[in-house]
Protein backbone atom coordinates (compact mmCIF):
# COMPACT_ATOMS: atom_id res chain seq x y z
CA UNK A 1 122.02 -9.55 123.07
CA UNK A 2 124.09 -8.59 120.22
CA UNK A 3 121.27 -7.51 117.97
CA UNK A 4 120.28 -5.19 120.96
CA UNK A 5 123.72 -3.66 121.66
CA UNK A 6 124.30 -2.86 118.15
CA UNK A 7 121.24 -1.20 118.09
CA UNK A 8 121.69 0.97 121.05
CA UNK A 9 125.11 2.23 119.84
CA UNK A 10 123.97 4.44 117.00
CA UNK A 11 121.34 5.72 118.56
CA UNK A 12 123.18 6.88 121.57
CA UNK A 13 125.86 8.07 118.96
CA UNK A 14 123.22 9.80 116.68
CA UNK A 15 122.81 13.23 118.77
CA UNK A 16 126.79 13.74 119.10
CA UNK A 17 126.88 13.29 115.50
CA UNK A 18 123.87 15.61 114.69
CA UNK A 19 125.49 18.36 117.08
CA UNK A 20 128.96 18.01 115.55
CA UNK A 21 127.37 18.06 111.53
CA UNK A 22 125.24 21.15 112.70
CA UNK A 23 128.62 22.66 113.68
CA UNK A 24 130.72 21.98 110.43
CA UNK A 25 127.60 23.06 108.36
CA UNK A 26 127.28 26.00 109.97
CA UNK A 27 131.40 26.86 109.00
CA UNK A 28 131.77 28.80 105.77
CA UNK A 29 135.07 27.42 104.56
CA UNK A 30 134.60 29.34 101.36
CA UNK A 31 135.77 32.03 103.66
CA UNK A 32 139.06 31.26 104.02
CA UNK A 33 139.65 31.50 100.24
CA UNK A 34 138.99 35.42 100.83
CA UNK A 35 141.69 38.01 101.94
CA UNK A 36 140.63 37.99 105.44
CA UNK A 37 140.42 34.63 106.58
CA UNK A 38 143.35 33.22 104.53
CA UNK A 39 145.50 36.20 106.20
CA UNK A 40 144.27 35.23 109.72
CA UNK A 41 145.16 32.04 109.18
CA UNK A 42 148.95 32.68 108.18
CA UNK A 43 148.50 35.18 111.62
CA UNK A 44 147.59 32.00 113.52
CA UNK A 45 150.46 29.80 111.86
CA UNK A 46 153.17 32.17 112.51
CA UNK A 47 152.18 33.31 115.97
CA UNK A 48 152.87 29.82 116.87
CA UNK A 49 156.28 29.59 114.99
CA UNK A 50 157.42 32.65 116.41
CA UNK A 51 156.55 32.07 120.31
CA UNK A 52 157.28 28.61 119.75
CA UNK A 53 161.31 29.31 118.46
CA UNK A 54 161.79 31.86 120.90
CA UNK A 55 160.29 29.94 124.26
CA UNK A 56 161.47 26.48 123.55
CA UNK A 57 165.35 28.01 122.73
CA UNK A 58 168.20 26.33 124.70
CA UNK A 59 171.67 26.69 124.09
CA UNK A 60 175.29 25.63 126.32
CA UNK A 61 178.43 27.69 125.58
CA UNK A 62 181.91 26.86 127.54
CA UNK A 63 185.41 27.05 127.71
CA UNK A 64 188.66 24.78 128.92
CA UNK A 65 191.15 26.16 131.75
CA UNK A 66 194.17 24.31 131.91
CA UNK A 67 196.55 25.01 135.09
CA UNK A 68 200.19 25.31 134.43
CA UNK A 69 201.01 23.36 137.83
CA UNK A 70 200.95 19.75 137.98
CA UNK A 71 198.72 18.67 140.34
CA UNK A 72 195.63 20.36 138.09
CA UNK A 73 194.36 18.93 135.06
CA UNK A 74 192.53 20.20 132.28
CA UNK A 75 188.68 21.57 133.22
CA UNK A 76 186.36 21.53 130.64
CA UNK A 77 183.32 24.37 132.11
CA UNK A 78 179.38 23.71 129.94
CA UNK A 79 177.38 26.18 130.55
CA UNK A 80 173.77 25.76 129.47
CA UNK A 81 171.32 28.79 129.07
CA UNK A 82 168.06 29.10 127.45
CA UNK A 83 164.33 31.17 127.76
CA UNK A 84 163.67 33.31 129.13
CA UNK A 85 167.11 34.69 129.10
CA UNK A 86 168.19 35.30 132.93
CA UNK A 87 171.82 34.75 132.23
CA UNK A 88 172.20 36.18 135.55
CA UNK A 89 170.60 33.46 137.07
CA UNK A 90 172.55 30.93 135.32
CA UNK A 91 175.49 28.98 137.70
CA UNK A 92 178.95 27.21 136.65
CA UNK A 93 181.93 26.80 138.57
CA UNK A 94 185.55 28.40 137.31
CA UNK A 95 188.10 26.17 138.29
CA UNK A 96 191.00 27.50 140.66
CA UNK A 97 194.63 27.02 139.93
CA UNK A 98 195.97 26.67 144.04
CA UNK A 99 195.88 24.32 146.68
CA UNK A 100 193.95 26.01 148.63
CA UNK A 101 190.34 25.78 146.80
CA UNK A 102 188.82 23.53 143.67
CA UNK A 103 186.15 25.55 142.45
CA UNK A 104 184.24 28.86 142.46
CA UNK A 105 180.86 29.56 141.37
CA UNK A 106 180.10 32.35 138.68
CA UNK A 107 177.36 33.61 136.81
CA UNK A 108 177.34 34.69 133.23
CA UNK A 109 176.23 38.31 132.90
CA UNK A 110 172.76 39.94 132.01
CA UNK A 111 169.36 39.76 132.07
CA UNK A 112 167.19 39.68 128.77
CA UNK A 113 164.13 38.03 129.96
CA UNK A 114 161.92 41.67 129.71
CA UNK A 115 162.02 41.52 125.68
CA UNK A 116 161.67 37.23 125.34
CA UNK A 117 158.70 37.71 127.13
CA UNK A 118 157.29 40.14 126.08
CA UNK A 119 158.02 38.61 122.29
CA UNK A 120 156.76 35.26 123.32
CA UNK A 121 152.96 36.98 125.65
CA UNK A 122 152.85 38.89 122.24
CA UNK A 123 152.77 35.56 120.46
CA UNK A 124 150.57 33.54 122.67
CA UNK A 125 147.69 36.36 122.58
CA UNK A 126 147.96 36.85 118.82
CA UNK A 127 147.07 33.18 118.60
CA UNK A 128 144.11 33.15 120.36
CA UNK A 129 142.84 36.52 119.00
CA UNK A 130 143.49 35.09 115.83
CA UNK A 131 141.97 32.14 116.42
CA UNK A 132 139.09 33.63 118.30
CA UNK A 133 138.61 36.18 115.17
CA UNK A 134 138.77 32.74 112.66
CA UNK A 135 135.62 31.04 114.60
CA UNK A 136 133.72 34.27 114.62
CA UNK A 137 134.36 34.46 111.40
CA UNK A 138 133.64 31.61 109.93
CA UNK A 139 130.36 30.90 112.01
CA UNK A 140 129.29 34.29 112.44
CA UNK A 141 130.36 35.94 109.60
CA UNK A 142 126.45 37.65 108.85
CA UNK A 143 126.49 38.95 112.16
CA UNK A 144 130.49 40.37 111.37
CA UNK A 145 128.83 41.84 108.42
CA UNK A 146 125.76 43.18 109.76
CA UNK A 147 126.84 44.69 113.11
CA UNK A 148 129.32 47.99 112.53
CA UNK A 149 130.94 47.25 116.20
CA UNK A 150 132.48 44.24 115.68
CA UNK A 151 134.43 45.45 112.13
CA UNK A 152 136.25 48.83 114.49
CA UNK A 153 137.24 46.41 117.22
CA UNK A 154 138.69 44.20 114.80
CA UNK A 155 140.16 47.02 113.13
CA UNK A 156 141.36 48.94 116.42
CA UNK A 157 142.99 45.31 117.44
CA UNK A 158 144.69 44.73 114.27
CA UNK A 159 146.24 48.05 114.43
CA UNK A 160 147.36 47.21 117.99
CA UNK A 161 148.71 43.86 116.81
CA UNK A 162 151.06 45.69 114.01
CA UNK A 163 152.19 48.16 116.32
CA UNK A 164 153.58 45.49 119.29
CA UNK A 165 154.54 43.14 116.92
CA UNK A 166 156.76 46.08 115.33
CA UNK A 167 158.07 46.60 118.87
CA UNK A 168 158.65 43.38 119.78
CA UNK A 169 160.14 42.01 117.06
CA UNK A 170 162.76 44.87 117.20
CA UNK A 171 163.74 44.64 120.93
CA UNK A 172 164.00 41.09 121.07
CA UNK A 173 166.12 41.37 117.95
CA UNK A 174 168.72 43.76 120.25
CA UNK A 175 168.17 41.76 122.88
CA UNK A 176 169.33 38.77 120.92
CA UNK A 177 172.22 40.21 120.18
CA UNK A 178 173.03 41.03 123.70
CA UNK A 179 172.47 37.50 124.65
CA UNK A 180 175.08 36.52 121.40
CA UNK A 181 177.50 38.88 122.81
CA UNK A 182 177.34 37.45 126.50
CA UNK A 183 177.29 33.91 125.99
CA UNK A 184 180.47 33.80 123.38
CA UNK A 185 182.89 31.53 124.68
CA UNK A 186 185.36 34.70 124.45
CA UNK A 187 183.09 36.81 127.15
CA UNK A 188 183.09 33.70 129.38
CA UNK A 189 186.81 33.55 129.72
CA UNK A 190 186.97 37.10 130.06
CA UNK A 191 184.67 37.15 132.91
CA UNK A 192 186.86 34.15 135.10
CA UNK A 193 190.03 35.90 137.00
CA UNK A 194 191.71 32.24 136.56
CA UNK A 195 192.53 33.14 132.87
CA UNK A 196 193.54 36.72 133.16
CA UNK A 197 197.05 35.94 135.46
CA UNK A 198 199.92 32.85 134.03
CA UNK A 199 198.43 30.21 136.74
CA UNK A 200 196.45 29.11 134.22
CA UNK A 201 195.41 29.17 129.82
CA UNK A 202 192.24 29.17 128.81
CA UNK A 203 190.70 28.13 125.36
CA UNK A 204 187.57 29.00 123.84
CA UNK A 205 185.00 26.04 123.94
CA UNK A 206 181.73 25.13 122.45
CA UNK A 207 179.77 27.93 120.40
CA UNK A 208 176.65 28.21 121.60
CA UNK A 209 173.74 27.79 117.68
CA UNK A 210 171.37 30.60 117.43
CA UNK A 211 169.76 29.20 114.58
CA UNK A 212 166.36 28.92 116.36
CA UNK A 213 166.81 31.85 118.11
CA UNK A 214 167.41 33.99 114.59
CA UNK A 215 164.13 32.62 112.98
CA UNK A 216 162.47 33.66 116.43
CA UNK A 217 163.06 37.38 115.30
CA UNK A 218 162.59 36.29 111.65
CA UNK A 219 159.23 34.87 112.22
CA UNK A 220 158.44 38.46 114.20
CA UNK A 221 158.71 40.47 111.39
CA UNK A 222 156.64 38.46 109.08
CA UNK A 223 153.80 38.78 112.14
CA UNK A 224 154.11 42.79 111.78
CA UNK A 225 154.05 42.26 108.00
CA UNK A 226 150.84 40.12 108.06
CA UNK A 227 149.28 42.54 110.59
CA UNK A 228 150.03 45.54 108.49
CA UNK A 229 148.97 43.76 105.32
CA UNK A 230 145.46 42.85 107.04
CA UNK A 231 144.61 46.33 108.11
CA UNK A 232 143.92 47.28 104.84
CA UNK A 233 141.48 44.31 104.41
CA UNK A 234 139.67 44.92 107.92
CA UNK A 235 139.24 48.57 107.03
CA UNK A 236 137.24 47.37 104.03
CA UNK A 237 134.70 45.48 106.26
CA UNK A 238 134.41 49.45 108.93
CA UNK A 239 131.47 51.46 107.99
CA UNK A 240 134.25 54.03 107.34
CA UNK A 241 135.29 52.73 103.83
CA UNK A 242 131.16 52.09 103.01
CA UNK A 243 131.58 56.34 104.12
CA UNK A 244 134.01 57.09 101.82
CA UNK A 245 132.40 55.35 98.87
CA UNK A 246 129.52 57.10 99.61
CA UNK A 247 130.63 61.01 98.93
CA UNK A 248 132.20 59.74 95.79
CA UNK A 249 129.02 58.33 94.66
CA UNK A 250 127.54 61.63 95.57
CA UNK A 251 129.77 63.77 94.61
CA UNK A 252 129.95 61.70 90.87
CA UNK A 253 126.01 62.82 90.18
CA UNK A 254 126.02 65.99 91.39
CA UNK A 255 128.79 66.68 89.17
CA UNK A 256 126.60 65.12 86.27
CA UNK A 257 123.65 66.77 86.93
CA UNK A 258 125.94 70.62 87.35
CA UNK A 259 126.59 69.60 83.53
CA UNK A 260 123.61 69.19 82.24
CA UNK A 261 122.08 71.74 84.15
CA UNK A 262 124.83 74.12 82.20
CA UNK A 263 123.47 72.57 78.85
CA UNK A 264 120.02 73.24 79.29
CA UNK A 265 121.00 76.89 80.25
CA UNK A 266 122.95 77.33 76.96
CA UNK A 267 120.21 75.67 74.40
């Protein structure tokens, strides 16, 4: 029975591993030592590094309010906040200095989730167009090469690409600074009524570290520098640069052939 079993197993594995060896023969590796596929493969990496810092981001900011009558004791408010950025959305209770109530409910102010999404949807299609663009090329690359369509899309994309990744980057780098500004522990006691009369004194609390957030808009800009970078290298594969080549060559003979028409004129 053994002799059997272990004879059934690599045959039934044989076809899986035929399809998958087909596969990885097919890939041209070689290509990714070129221009074009090592630059779509730093695309890939640092769409993921940039949607990745900005979506998982989470952050708490607070402050302490300490009542100046007995009966209260020191209230120590954590406030935690993260993607997408509704700060509007985002609940803590201010303590109350009277006998009357404990607690009111507040929310901090703003809403910033327009640009982190947009950053982050940016970021999650520019990884699959990027990986998309890596499989065609590596598997298809004669048909890249052969067909003139498929060299202006990928052109006309990659322009696209540079020009959102321009404008993302940018508003989600103001809009990170909005969400700085309204998550200090200073705007948070400004916005609570308890610390503006002499019931109560309020202290700054935890800073809230953007460190994640700051390489989120960091990692942008290197997308729209990649991008930029690999139009040049995508207009080389158009049948607009082969164009362009072509009326210098023909411009180069005729020029040649002016000349020695000129010496054969003068002998």
């Amino acid at each position: 029975m053994s002799s059997t079993e272990s004879s059934s197993h690599p045959a039934d594995k044989s076809p899986r591993r035929q399809q998958v060896d087909q596969l990885l023969v097919g890939l041209r590796w070689r290509r990714l030592e070129e221009p074009l596929g090592f630059i779509k493969v730093l695309q890939w990496l640092f769409a993921v590094f940039a949607f990745g810092c900005c979506g998982s981001y989470s952050g708490e900011t607070g402050a302490t309010v300490r009542c100046n009558n007995e009966p209260k004791d020191v209230s120590s408010i954590i406030v935690l906040f993260g993607y997408p950025f509704r700060l509007n959305r985002v609940q803590y209770e201010m303590p109350l200095c009277d006998d009357e109530s404990t607690s009111k409910t507040m929310n901090l102010i703003g809403d910033f989730s327009a640009p982190a999404e947009f950053f982050v949807t940016l970021g999650i299609f520019s990884f699959f167009y990027t990986m998309a663009a890596l499989v065609f090329y590596l598997r298809f690359h004669s048909l890249y090469t052969e067909n003139r369509r498929f060299p202006l899309v990928d052109f006309c994309v990659t322009i696209s690409f540079t020009f959102f990744w321009l404008v993302a980057a940018a508003a989600w780098g103001k809009g990170l600074t909005d969400v700085k500004g309204a998550t200090q522990p200073s705007s948070l006691t400004a916005a609570m009524s308890v610390c503006h009369g002499d019931e109560a004194v309020c202290s700054a609390g935890a800073t809230p570290s953007m460190g994640l957030a700051n390489l989120s808009v960091l990692f942008g800009f290197i997308n729209f520098f990649l991008w930029a970078g690999n139009c040049w290298f995508v207009f080389k594969e158009t049948p607009w640069h082969g164009q362009g080549q072509g009326q210098d060559q023909d411009q180069g003979p005729s020029q040649e052939s002016t000349a020695e028409q000129g010496a054969v004129e003068k002998q």
